[in-house]
C-alpha atoms as a PDB file:
ATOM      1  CA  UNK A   1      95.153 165.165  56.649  1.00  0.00           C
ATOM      2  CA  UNK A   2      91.693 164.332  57.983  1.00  0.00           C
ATOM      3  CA  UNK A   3      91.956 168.121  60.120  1.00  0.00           C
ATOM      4  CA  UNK A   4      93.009 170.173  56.765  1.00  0.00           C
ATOM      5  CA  UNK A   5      90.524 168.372  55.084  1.00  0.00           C
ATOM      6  CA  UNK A   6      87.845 169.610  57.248  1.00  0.00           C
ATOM      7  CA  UNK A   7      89.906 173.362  57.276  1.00  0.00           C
ATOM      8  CA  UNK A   8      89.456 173.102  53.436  1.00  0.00           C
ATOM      9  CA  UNK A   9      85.836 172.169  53.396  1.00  0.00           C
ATOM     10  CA  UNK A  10      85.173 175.063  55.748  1.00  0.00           C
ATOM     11  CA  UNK A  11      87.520 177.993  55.090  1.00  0.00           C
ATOM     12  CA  UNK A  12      90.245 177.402  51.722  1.00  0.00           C
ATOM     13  CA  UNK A  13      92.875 179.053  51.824  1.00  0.00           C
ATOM     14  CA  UNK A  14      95.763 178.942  49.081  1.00  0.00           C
ATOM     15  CA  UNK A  15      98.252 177.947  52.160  1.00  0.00           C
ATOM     16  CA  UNK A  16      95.855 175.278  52.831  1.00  0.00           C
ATOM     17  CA  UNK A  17      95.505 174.145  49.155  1.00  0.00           C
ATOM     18  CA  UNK A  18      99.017 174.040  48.833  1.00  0.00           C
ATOM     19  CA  UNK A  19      99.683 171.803  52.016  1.00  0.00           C
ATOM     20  CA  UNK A  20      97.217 169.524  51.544  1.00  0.00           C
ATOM     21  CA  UNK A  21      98.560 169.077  48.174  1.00  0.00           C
ATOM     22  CA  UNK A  22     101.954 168.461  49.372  1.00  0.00           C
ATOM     23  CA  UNK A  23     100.693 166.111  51.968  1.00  0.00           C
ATOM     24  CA  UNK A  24      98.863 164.211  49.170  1.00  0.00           C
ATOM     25  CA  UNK A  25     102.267 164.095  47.132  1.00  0.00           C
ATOM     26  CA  UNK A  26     104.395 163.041  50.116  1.00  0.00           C
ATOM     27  CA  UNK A  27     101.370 160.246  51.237  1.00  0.00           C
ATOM     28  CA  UNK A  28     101.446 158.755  47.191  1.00  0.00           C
ATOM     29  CA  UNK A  29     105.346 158.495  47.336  1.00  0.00           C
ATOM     30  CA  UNK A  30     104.945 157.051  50.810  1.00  0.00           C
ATOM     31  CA  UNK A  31     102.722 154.709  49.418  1.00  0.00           C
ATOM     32  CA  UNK A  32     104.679 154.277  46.054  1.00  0.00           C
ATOM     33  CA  UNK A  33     108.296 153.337  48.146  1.00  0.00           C
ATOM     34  CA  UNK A  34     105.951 150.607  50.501  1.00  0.00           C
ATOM     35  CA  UNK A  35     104.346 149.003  47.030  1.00  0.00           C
ATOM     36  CA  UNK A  36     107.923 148.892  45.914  1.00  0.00           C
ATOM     37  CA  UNK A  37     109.385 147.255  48.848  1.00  0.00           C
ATOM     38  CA  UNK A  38     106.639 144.745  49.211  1.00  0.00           C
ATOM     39  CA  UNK A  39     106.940 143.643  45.890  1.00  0.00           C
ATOM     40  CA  UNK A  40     110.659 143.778  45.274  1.00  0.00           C
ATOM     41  CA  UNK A  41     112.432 143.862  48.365  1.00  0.00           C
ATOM     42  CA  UNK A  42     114.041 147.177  47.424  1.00  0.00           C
ATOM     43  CA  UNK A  43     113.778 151.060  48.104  1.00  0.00           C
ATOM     44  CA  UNK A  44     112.680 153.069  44.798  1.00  0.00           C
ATOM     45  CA  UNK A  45     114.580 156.111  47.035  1.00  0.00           C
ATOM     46  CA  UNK A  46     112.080 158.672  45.524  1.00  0.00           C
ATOM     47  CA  UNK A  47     110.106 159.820  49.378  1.00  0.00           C
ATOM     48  CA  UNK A  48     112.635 162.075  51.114  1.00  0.00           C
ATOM     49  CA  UNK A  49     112.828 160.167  54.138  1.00  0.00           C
ATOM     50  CA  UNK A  50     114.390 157.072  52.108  1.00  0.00           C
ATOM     51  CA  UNK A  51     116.399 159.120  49.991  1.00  0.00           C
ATOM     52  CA  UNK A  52     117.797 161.291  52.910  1.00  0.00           C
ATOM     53  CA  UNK A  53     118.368 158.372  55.164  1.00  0.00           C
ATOM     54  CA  UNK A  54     120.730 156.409  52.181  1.00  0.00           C
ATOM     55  CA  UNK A  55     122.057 159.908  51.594  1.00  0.00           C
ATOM     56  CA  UNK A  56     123.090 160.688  54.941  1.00  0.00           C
ATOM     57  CA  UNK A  57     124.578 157.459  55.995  1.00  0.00           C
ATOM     58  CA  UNK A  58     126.861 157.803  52.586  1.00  0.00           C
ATOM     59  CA  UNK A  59     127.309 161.498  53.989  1.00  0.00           C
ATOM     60  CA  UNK A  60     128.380 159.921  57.513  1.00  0.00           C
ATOM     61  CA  UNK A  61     131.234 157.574  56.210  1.00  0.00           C
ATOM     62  CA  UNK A  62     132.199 160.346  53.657  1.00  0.00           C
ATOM     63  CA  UNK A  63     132.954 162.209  56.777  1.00  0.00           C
ATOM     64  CA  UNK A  64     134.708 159.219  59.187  1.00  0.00           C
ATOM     65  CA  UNK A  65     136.428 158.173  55.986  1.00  0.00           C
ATOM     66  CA  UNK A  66     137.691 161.569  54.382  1.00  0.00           C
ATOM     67  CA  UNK A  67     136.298 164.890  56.261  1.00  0.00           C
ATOM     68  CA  UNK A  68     138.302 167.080  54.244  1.00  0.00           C
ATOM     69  CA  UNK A  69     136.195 165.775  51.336  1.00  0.00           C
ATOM     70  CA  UNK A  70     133.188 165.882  53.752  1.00  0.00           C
ATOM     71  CA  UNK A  71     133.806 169.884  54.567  1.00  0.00           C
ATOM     72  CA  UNK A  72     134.726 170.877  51.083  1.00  0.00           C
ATOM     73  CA  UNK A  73     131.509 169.390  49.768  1.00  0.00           C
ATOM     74  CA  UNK A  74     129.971 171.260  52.428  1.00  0.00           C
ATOM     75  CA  UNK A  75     131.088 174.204  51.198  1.00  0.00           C
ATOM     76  CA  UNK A  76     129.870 173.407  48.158  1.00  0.00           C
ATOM     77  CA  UNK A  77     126.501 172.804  48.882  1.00  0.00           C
ATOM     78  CA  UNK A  78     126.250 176.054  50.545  1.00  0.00           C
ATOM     79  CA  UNK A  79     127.680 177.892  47.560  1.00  0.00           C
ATOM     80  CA  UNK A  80     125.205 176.415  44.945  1.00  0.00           C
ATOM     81  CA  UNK A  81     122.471 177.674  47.354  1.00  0.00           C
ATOM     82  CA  UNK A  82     123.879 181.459  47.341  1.00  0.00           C
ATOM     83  CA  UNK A  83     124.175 180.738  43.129  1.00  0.00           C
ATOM     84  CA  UNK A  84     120.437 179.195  42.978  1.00  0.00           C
ATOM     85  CA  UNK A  85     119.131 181.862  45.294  1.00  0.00           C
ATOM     86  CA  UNK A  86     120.286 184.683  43.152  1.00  0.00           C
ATOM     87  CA  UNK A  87     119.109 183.143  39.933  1.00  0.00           C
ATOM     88  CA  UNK A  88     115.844 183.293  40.764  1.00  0.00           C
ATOM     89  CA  UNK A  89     116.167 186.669  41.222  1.00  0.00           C
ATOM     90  CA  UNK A  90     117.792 186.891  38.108  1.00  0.00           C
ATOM     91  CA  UNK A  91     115.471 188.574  35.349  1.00  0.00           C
ATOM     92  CA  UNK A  92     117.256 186.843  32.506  1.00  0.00           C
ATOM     93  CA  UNK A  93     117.124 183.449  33.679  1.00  0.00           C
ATOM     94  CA  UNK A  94     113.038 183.331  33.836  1.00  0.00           C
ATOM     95  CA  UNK A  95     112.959 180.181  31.804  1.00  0.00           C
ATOM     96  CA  UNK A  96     114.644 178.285  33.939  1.00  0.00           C
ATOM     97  CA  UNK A  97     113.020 179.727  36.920  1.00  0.00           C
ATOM     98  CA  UNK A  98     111.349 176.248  37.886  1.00  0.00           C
ATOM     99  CA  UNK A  99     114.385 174.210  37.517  1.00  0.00           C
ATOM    100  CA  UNK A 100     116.516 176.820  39.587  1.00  0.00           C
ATOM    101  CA  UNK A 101     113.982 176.331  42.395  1.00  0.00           C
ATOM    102  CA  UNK A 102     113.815 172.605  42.582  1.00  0.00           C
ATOM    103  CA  UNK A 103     117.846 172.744  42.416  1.00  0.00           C
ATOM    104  CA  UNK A 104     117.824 174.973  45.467  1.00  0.00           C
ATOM    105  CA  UNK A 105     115.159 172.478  47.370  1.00  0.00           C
ATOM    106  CA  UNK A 106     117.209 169.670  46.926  1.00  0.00           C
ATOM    107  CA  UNK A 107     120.703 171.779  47.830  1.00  0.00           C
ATOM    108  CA  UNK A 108     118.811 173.616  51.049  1.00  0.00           C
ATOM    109  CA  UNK A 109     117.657 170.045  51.992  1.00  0.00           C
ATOM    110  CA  UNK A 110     121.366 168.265  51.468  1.00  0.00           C
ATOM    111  CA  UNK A 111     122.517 171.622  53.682  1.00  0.00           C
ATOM    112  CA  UNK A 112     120.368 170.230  56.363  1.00  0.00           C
ATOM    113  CA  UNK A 113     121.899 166.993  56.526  1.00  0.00           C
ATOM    114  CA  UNK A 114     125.389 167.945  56.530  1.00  0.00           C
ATOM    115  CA  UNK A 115     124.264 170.480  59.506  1.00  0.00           C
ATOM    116  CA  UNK A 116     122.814 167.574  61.211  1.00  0.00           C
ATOM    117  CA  UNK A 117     125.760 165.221  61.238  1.00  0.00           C
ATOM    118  CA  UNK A 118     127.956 167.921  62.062  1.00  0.00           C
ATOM    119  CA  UNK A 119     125.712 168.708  65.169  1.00  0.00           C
ATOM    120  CA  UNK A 120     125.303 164.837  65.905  1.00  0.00           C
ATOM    121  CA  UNK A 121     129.362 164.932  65.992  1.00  0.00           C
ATOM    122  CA  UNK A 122     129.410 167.691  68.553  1.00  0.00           C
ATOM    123  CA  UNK A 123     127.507 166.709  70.736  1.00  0.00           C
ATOM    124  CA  UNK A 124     129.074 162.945  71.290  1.00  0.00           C
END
């Protein structure tokens, strides 16, 4: 952060606005999730990283337990991104343009961690 600050103080770009800003998201949920655990004991599961890693090892029995289950909601997954992807370019659907995006975020990233456990099976 300390590098893109000083890229931001010398040269903004919106590329650089937006990452920073990101990074500043990502570093308050970090945060957020540590406050949680230290006073708690538990995960709030909001930063990605938490969330994925809970999601993934549910994904990973799902597919010692059942992999038929596993594949078809695979499938799935990969069919709500084609459906997301063209309602943004959908005209009529411009009110829920937002929405449609942040439902394909969280389908492309579920994507990658059914690729990744597939992979991770291959290669043992």
């Amino acid at each position: 952060m300390k590098v893109l600050d000083k890229e931001l103080d010398q040269k903004p770009t919106p590329q650089k606005v937006k990452k920073m800003a990101e990074l500043r998201i990502r570093n308050l949920l970090a945060f957020s999730e540590l406050q949680s655990y230290n006073d708690t004991g538990k995960w709030r599961y909001k930063h990605p990283i938490i969330a994925h890693q809970s999601e993934r090892s549910q994904l990973e029995e799902l597919r010692r337990t059942n992999p038929q289950e596993f594949l078809r909601q695979y499938a799935a997954c990969h069919d709500n991104i084609k459906r997301y992807t063209s309602y943004l370019k959908n005209p009529s659907r411009e009110v829920r343009r937002e929405k449609d995006r942040i439902n394909l975020t969280r389908h492309k990233e579920r994507e990658i961690l059914f690729k990744s456990i597939l992979e991770s099976t291959n290669n043992n």
